[in-house]
PDB file of N, CA and C in Angstrom:
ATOM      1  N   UNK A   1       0.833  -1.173   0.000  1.00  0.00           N
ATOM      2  CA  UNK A   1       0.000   0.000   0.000  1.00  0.00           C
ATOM      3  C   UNK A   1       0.884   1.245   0.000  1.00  0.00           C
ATOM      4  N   UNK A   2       0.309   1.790  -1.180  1.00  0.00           N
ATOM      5  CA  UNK A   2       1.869   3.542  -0.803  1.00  0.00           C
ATOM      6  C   UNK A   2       1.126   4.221   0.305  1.00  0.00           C
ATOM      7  N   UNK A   3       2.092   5.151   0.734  1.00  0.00           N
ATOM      8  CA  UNK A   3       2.507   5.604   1.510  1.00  0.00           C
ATOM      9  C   UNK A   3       1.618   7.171   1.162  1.00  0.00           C
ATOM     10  N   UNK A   4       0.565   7.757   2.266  1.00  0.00           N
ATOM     11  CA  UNK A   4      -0.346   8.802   1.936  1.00  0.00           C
ATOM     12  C   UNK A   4       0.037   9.861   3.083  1.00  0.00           C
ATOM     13  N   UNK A   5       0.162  10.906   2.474  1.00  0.00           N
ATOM     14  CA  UNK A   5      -0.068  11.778   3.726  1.00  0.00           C
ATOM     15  C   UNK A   5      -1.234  12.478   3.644  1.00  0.00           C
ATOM     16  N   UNK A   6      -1.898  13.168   4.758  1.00  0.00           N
ATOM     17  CA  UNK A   6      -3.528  13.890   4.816  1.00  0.00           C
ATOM     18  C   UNK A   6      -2.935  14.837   5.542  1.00  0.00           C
ATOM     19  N   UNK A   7      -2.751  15.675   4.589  1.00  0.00           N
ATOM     20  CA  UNK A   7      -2.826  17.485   4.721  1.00  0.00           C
ATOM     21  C   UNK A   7      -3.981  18.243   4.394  1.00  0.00           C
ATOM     22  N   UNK A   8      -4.434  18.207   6.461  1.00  0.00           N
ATOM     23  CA  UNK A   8      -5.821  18.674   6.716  1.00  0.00           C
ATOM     24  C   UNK A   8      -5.725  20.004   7.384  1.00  0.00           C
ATOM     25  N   UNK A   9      -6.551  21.021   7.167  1.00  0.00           N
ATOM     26  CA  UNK A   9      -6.562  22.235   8.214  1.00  0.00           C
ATOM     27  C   UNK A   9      -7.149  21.879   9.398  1.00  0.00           C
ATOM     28  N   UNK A  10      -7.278  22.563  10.240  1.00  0.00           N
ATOM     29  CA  UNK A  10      -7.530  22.828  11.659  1.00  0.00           C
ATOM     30  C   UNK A  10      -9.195  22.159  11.619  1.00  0.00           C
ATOM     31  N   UNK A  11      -9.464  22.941  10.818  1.00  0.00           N
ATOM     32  CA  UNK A  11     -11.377  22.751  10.920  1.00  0.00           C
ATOM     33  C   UNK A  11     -11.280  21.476  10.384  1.00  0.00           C
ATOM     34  N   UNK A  12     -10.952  21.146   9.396  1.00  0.00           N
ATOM     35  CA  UNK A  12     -11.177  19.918   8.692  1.00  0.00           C
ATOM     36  C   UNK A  12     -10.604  19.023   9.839  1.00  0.00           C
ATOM     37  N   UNK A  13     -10.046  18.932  10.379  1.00  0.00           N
ATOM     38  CA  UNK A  13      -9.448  18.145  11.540  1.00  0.00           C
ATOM     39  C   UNK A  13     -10.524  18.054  12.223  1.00  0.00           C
ATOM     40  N   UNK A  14     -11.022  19.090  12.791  1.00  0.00           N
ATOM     41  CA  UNK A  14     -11.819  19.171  13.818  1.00  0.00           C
ATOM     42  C   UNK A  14     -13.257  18.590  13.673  1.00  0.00           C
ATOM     43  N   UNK A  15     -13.826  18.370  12.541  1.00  0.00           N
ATOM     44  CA  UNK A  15     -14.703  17.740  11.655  1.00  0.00           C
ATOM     45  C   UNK A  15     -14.079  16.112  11.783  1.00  0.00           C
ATOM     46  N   UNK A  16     -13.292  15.921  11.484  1.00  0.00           N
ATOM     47  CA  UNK A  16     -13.013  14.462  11.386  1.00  0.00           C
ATOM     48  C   UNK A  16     -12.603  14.111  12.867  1.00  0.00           C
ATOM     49  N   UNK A  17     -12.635  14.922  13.708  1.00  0.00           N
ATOM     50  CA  UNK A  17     -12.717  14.311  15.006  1.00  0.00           C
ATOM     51  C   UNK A  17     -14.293  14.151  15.664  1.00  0.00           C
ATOM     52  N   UNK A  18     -15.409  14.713  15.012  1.00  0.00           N
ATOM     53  CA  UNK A  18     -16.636  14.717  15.653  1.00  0.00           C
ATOM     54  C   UNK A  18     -16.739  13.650  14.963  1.00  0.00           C
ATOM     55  N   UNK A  19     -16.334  12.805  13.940  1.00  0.00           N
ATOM     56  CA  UNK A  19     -16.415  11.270  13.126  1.00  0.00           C
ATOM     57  C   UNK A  19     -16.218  10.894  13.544  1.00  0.00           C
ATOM     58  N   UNK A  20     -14.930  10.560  14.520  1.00  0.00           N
ATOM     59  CA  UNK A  20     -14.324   9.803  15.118  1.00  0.00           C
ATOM     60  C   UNK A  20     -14.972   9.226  16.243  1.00  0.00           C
ATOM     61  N   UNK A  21     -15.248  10.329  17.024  1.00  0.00           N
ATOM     62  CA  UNK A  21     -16.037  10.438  18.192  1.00  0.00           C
ATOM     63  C   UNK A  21     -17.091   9.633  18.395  1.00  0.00           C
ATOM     64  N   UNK A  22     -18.003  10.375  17.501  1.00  0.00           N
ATOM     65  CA  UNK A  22     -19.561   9.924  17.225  1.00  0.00           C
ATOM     66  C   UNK A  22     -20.133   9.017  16.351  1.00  0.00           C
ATOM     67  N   UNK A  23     -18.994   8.229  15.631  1.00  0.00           N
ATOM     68  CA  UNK A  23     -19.505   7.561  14.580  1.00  0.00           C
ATOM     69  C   UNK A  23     -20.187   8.221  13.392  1.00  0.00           C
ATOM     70  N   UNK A  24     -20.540   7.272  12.517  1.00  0.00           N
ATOM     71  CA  UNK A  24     -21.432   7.881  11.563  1.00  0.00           C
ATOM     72  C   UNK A  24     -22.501   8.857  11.273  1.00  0.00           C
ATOM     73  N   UNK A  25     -22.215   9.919  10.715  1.00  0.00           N
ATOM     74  CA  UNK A  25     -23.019  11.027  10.994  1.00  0.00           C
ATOM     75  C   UNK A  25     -23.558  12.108   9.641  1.00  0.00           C
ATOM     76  N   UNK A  26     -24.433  12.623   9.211  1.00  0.00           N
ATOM     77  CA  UNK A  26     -25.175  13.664   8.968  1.00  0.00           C
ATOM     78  C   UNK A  26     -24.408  15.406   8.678  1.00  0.00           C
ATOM     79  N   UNK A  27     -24.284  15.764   8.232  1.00  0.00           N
ATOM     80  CA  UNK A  27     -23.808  17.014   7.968  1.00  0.00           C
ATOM     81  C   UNK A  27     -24.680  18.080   9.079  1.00  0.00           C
ATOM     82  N   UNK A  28     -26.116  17.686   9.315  1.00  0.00           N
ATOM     83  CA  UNK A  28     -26.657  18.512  10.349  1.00  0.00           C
ATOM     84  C   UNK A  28     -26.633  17.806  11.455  1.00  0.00           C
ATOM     85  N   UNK A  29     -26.127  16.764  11.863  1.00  0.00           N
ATOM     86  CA  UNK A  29     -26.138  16.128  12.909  1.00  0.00           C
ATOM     87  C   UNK A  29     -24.657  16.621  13.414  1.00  0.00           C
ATOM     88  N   UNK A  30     -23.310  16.661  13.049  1.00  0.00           N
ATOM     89  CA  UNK A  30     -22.340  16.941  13.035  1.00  0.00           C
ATOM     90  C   UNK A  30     -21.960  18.630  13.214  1.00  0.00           C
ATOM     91  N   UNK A  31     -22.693  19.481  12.530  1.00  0.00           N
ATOM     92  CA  UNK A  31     -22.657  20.859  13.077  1.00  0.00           C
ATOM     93  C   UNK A  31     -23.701  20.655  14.408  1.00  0.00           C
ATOM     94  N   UNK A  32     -24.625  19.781  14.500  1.00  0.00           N
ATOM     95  CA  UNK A  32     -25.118  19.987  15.947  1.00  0.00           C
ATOM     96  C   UNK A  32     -24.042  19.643  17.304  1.00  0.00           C
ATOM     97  N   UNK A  33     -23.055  18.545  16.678  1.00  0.00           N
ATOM     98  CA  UNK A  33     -22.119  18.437  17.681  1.00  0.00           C
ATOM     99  C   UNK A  33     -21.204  19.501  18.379  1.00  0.00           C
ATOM    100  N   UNK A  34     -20.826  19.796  16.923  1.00  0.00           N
ATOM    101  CA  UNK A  34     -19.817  21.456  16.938  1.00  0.00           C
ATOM    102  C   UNK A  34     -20.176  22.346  17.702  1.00  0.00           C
ATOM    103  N   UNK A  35     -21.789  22.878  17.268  1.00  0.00           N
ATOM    104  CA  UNK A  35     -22.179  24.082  17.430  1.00  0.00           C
ATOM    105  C   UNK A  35     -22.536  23.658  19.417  1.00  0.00           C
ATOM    106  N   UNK A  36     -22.801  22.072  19.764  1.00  0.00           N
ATOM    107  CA  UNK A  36     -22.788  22.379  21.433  1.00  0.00           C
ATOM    108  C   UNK A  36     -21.550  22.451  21.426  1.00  0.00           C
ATOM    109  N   UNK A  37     -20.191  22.081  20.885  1.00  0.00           N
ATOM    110  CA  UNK A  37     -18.891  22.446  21.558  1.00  0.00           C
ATOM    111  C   UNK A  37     -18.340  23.782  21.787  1.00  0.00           C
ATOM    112  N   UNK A  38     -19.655  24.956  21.275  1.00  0.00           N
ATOM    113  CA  UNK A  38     -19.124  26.263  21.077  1.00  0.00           C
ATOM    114  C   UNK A  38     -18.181  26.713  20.102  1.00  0.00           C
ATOM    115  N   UNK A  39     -18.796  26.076  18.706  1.00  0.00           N
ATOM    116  CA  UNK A  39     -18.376  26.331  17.536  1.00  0.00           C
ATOM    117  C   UNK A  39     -19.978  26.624  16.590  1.00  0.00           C
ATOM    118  N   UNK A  40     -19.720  27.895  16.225  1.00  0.00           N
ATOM    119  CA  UNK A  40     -20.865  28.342  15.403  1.00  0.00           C
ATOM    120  C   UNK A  40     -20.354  28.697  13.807  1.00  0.00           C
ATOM    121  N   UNK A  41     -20.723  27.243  13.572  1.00  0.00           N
ATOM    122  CA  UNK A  41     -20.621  27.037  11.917  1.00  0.00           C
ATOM    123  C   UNK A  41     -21.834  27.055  10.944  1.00  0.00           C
ATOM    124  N   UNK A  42     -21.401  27.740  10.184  1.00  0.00           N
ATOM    125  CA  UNK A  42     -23.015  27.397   9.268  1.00  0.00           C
ATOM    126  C   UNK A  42     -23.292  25.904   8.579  1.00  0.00           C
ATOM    127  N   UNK A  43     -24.111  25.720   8.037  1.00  0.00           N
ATOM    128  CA  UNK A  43     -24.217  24.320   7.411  1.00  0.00           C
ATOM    129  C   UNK A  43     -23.317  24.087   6.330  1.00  0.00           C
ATOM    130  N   UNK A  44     -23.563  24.901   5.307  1.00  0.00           N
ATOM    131  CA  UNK A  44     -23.015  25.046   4.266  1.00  0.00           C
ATOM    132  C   UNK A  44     -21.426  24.812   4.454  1.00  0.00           C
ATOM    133  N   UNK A  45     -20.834  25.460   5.489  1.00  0.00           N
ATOM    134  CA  UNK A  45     -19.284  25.029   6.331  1.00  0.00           C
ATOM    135  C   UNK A  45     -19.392  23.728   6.359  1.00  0.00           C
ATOM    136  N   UNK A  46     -19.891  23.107   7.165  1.00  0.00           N
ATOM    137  CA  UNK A  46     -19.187  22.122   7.327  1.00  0.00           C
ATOM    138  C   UNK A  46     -19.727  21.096   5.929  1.00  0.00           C
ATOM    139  N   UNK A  47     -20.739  21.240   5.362  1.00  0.00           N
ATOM    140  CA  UNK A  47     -20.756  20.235   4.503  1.00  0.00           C
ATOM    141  C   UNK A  47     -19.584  20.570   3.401  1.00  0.00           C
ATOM    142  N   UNK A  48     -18.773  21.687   3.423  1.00  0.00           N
ATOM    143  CA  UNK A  48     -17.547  22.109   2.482  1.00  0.00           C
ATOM    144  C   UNK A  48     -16.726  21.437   3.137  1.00  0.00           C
ATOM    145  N   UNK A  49     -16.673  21.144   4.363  1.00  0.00           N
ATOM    146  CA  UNK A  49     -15.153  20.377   5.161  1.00  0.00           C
ATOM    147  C   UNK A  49     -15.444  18.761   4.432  1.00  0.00           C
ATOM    148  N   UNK A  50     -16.666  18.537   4.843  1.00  0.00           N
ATOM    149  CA  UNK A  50     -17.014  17.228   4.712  1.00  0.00           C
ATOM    150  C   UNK A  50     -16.653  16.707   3.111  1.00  0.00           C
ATOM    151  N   UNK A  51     -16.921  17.705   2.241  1.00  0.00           N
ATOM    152  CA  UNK A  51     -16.886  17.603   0.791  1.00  0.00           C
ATOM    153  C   UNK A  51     -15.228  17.110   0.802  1.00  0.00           C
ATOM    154  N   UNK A  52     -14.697  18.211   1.055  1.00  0.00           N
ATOM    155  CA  UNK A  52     -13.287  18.260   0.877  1.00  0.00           C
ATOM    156  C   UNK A  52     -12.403  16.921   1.724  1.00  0.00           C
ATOM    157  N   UNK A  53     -13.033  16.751   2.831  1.00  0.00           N
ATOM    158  CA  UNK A  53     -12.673  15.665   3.553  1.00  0.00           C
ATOM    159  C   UNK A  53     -12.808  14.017   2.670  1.00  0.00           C
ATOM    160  N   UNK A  54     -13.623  14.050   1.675  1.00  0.00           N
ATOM    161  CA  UNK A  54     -14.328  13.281   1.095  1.00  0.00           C
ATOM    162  C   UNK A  54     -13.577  13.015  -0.052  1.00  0.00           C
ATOM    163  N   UNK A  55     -12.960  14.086  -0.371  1.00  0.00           N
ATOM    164  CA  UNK A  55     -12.052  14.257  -1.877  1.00  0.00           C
ATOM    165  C   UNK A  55     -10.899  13.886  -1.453  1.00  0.00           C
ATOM    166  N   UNK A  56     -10.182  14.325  -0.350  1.00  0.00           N
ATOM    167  CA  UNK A  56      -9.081  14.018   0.206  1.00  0.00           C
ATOM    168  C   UNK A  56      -8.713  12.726   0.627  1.00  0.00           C
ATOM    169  N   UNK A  57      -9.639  11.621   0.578  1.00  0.00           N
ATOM    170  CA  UNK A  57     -10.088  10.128   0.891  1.00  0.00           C
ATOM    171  C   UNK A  57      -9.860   9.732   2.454  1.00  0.00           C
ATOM    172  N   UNK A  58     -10.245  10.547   2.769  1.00  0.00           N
ATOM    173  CA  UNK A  58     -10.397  10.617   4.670  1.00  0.00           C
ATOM    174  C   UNK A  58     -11.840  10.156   5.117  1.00  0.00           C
ATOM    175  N   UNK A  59     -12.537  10.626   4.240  1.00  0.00           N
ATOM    176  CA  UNK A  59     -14.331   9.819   4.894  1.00  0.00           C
ATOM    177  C   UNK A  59     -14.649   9.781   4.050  1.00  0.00           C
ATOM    178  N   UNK A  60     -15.381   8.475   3.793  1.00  0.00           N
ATOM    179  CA  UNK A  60     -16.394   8.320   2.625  1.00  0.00           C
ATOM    180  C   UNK A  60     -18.229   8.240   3.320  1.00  0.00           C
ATOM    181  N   UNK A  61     -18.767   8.763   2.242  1.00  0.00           N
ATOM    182  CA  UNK A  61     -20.192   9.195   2.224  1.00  0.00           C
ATOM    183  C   UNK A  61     -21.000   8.246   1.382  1.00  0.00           C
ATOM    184  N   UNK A  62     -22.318   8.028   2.396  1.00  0.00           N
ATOM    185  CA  UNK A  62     -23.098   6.738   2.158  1.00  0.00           C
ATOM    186  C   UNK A  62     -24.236   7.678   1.234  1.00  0.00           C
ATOM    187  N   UNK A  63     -24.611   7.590   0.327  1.00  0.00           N
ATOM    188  CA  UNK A  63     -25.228   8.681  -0.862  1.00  0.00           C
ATOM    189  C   UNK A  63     -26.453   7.759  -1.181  1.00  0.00           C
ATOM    190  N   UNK A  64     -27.102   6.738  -0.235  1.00  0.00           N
ATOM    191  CA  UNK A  64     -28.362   5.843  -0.606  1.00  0.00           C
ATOM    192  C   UNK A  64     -29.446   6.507  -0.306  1.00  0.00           C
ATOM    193  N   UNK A  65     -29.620   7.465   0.930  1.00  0.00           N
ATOM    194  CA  UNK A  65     -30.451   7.959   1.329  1.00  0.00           C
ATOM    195  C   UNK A  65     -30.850   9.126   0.919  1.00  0.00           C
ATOM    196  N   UNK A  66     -31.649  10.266   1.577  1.00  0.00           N
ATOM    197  CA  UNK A  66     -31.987  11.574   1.454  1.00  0.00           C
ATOM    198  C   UNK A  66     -30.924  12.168   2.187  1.00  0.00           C
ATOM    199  N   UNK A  67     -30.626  12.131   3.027  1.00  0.00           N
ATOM    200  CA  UNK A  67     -29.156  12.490   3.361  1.00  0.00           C
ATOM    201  C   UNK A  67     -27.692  12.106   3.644  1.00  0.00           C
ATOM    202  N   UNK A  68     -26.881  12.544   3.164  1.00  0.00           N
ATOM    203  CA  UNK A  68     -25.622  11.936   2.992  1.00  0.00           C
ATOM    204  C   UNK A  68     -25.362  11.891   4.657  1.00  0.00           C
ATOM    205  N   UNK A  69     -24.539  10.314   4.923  1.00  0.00           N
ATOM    206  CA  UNK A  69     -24.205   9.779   6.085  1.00  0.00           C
ATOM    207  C   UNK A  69     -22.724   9.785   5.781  1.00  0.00           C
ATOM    208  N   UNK A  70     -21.493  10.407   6.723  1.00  0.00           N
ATOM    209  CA  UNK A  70     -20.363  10.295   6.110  1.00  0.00           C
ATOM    210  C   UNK A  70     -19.800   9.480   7.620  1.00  0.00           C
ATOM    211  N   UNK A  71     -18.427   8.697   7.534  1.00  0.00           N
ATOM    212  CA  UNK A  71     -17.717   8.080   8.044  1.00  0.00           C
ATOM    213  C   UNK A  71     -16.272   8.808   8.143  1.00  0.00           C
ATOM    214  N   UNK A  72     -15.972   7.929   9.008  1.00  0.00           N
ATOM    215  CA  UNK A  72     -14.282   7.783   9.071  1.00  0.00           C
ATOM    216  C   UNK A  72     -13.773   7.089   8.058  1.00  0.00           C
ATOM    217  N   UNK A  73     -12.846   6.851   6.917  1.00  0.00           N
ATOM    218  CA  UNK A  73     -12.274   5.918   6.604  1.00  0.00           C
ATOM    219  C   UNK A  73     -10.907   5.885   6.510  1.00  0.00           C
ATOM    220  N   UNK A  74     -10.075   6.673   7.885  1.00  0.00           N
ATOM    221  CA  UNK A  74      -8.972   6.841   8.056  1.00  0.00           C
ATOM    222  C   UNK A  74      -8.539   6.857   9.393  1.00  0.00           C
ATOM    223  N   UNK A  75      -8.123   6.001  10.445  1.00  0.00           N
ATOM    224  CA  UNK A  75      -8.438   5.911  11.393  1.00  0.00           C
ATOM    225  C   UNK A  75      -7.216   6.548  12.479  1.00  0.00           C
ATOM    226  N   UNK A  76      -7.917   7.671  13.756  1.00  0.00           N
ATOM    227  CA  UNK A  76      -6.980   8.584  14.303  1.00  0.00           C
ATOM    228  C   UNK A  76      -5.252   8.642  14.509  1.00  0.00           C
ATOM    229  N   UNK A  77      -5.110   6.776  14.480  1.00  0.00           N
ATOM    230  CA  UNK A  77      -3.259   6.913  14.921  1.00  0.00           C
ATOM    231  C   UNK A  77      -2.863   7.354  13.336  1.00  0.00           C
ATOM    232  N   UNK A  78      -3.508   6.587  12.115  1.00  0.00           N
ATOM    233  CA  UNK A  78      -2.777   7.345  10.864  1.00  0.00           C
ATOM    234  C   UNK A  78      -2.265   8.446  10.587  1.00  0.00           C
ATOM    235  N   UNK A  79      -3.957   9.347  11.050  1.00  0.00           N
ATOM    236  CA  UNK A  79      -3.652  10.823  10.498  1.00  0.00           C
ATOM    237  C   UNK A  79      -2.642  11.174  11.669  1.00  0.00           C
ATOM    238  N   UNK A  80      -2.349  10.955  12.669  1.00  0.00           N
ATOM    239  CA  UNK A  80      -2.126  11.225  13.962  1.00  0.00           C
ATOM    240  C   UNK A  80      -0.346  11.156  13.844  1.00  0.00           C
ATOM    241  N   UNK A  81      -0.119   9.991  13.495  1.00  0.00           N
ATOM    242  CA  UNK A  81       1.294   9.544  12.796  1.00  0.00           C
ATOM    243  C   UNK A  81       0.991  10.404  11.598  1.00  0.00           C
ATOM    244  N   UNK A  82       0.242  10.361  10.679  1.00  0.00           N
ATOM    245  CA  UNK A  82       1.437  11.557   9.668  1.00  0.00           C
ATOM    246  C   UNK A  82       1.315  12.753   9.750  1.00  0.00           C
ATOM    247  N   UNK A  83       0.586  13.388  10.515  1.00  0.00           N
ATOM    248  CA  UNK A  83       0.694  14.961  11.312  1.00  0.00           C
ATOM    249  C   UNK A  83       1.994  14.966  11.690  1.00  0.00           C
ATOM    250  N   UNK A  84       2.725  14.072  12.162  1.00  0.00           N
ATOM    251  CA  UNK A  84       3.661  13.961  13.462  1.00  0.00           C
ATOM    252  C   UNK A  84       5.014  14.034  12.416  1.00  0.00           C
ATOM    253  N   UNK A  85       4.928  12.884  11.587  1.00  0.00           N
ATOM    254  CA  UNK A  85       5.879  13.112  10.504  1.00  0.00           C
ATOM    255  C   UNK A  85       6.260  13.888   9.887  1.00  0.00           C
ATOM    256  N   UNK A  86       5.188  14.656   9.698  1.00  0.00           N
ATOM    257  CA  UNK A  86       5.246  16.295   8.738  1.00  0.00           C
ATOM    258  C   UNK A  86       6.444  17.337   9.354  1.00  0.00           C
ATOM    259  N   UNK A  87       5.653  17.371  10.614  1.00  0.00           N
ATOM    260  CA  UNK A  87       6.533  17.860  11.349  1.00  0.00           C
ATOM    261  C   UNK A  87       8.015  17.919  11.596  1.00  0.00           C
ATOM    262  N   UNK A  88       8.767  16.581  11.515  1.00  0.00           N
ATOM    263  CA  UNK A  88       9.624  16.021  11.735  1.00  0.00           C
ATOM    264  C   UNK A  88      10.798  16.896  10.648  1.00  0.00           C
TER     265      UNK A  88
END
């Protein structure tokens, strides 16, 4: 398998940690998480993180329903280890 790095911003991070967290989730279910953590995002925000998160192959989105359900499909020690590497 090659070798990926995920060069994510802050928010986009912070989005893929309410995934992490909470499991599978909703674009309005997920700013509901945020917005109790005392983050006031609009919708349209985060479904742009989520988009981009999506393109970046960090979560994939279940597209059967009326609303898109997105996941983790990158799991915290990865991104966690290649944050760390970057650094290095």
């Amino acid at each position: 398998m090659a070798k990926r790095d995920y060069m994510l911003g802050d928010a986009e991070l912070e989005v893929l940690k309410v995934l992490w967290d909470h499991g599978p989730l909703t674009v309005r279910e997920a700013m509901g998480i945020l917005q109790s953590a005392g983050r006031e995002l609009a919708y349209t925000t985060v479904l742009t993180m989520m988009t981009r998160l999506e393109a970046k192959g960090v979560v994939t989105a279940n597209k059967s329903g009326p609303a898109y359900v997105y996941r983790p499909k990158v799991s915290r020690e990865r991104v966690t280890r290649d944050r760390l590497q970057g650094l290095i």
